[in-house]
Protein backbone atom coordinates (compact mmCIF):
# COMPACT_ATOMS: atom_id res chain seq x y z
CA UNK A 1 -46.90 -34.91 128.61
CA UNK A 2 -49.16 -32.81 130.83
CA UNK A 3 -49.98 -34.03 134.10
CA UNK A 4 -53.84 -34.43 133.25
CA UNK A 5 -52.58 -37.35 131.13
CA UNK A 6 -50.55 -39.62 132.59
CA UNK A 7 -52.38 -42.63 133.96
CA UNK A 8 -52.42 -42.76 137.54
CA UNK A 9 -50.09 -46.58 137.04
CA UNK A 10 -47.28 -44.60 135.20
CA UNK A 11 -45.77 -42.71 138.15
CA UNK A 12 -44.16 -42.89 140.91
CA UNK A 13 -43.76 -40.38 143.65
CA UNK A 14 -40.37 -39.09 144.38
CA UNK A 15 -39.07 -36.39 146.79
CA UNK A 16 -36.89 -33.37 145.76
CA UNK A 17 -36.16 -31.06 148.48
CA UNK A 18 -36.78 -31.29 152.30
CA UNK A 19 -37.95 -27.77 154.21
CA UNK A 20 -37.94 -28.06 157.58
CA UNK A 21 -39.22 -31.62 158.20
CA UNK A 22 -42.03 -31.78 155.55
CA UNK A 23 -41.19 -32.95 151.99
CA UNK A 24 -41.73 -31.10 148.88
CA UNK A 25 -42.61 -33.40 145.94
CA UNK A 26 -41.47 -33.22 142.10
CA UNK A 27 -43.87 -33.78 139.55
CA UNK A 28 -44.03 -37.68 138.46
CA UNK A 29 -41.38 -40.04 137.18
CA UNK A 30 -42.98 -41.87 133.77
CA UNK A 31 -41.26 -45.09 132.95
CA UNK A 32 -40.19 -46.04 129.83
CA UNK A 33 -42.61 -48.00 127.83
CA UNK A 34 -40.09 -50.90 127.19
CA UNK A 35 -40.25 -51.74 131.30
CA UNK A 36 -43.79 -52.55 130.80
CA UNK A 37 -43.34 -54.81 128.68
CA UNK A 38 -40.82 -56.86 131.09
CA UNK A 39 -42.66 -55.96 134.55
CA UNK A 40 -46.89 -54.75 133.62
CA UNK A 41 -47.16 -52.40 137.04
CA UNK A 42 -49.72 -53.59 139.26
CA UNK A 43 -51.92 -51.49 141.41
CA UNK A 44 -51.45 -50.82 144.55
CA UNK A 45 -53.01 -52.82 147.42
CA UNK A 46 -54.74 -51.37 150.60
CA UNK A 47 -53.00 -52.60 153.15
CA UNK A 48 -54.80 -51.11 156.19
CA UNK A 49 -58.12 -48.44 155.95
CA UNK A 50 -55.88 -46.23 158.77
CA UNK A 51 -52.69 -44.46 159.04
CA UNK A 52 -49.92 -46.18 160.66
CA UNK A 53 -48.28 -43.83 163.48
CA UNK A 54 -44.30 -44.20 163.55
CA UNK A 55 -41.43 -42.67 164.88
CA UNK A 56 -39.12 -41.11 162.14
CA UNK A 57 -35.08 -40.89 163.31
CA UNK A 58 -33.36 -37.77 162.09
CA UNK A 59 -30.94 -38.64 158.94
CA UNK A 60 -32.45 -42.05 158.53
CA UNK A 61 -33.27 -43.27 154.72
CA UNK A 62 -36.78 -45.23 155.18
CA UNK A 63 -38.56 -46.74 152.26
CA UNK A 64 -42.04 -46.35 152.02
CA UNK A 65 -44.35 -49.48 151.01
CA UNK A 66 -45.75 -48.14 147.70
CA UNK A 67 -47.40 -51.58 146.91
CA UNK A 68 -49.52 -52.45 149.46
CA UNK A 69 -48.08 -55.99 149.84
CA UNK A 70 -45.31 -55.66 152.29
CA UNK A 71 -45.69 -57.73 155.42
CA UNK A 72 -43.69 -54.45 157.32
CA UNK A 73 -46.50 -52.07 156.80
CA UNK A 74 -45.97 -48.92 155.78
CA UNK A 75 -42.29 -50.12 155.26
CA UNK A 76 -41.13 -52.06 152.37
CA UNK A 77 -40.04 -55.76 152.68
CA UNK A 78 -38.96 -56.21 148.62
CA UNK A 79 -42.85 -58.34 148.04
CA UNK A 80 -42.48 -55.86 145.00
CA UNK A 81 -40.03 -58.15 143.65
CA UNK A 82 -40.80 -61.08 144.68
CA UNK A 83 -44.34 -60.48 143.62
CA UNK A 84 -43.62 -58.56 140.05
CA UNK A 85 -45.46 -55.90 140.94
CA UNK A 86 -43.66 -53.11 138.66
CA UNK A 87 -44.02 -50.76 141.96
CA UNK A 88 -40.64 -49.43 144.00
CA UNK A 89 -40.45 -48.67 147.23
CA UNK A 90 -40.00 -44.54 147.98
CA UNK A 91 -37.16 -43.70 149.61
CA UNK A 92 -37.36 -40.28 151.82
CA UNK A 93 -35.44 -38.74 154.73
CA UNK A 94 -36.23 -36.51 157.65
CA UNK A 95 -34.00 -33.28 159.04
CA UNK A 96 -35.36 -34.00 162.35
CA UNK A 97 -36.95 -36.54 165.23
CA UNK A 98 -40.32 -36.81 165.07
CA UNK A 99 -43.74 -38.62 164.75
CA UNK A 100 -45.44 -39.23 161.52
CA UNK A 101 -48.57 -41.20 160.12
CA UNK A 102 -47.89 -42.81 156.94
CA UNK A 103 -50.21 -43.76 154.71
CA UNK A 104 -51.61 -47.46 154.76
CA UNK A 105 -54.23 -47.12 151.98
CA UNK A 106 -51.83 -45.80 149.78
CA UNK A 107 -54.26 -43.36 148.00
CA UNK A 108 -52.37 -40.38 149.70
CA UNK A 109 -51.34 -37.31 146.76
CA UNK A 110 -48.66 -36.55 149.68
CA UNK A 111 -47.07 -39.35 149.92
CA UNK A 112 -45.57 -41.10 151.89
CA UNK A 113 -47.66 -39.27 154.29
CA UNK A 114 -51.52 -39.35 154.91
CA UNK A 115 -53.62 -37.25 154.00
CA UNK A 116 -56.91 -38.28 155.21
CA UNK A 117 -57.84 -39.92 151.81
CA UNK A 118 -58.50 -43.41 154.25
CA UNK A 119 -61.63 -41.88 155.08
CA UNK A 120 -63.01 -41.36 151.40
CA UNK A 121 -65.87 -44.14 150.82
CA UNK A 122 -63.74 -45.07 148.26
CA UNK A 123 -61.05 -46.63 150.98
CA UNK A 124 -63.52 -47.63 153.41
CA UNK A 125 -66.03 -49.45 150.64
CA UNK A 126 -62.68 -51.43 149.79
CA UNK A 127 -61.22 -54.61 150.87
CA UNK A 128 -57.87 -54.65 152.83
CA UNK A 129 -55.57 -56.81 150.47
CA UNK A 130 -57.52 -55.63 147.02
CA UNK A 131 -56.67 -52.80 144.85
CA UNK A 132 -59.39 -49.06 144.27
């Protein structure tokens, strides 16, 4: 299926290789059709119109709040599951110490990163807690 037609709810973001410190990212993941019928994805929630600045350890798995819901922002805290959303966390990994800001909005194409998409009117016309 081309990119140009999957529907932004089908995918989910998922590193492949690390360079350096920065991630590279594959194309999407599609679900299969059956785990929509069990768990109908939900969009995700902006949880803050700003980045969130945090200190990334070297070798350290984090998992990235893909939701919105999480009370840990931008971390997850499992609300996805407790709150059926049909969203999973994404994991990624640094090679090296350093400061990040991670994307609270959660309209970011680098995710988990921002990319300045907070500043769109889109974002900053929407309520924190409701979905673009």
């Amino acid at each position: 299926q081309p990119e140009s037609e999957v529907r932004e709810s089908e995918f989910l973001f998922l590193p492949v290789t690390n360079l350096g410190a920065e991630l590279r990212w594959n194309q999407i993941r599609v679900f299969s059709s059956w785990l929509d019928k069990w768990i109908p994805r939900k969009k995700p929630l902006v949880a803050q119109k700003k980045p969130i600045k945090v200190f990334l350890k070297a070798g350290k798995t984090y998992k990235w709040c893909v939701c919105g819901r999480s009370k840990n922002q931008p971390f997850c805290d499992a609300s996805h599951l407790f709150q059926a959303t049909g969203l999973f966390p994404l994991r990624f990994k640094v090679e090296e110490d350093r400061s990040a800001f991670l994307c609270a909005c959660k309209a970011t194409s680098k995710p988990p990163y921002c990319d300045g998409t907070h500043k769109s009117n889109r974002v900053q016309n929407a309520q924190e807690g409701s979905s673009l």
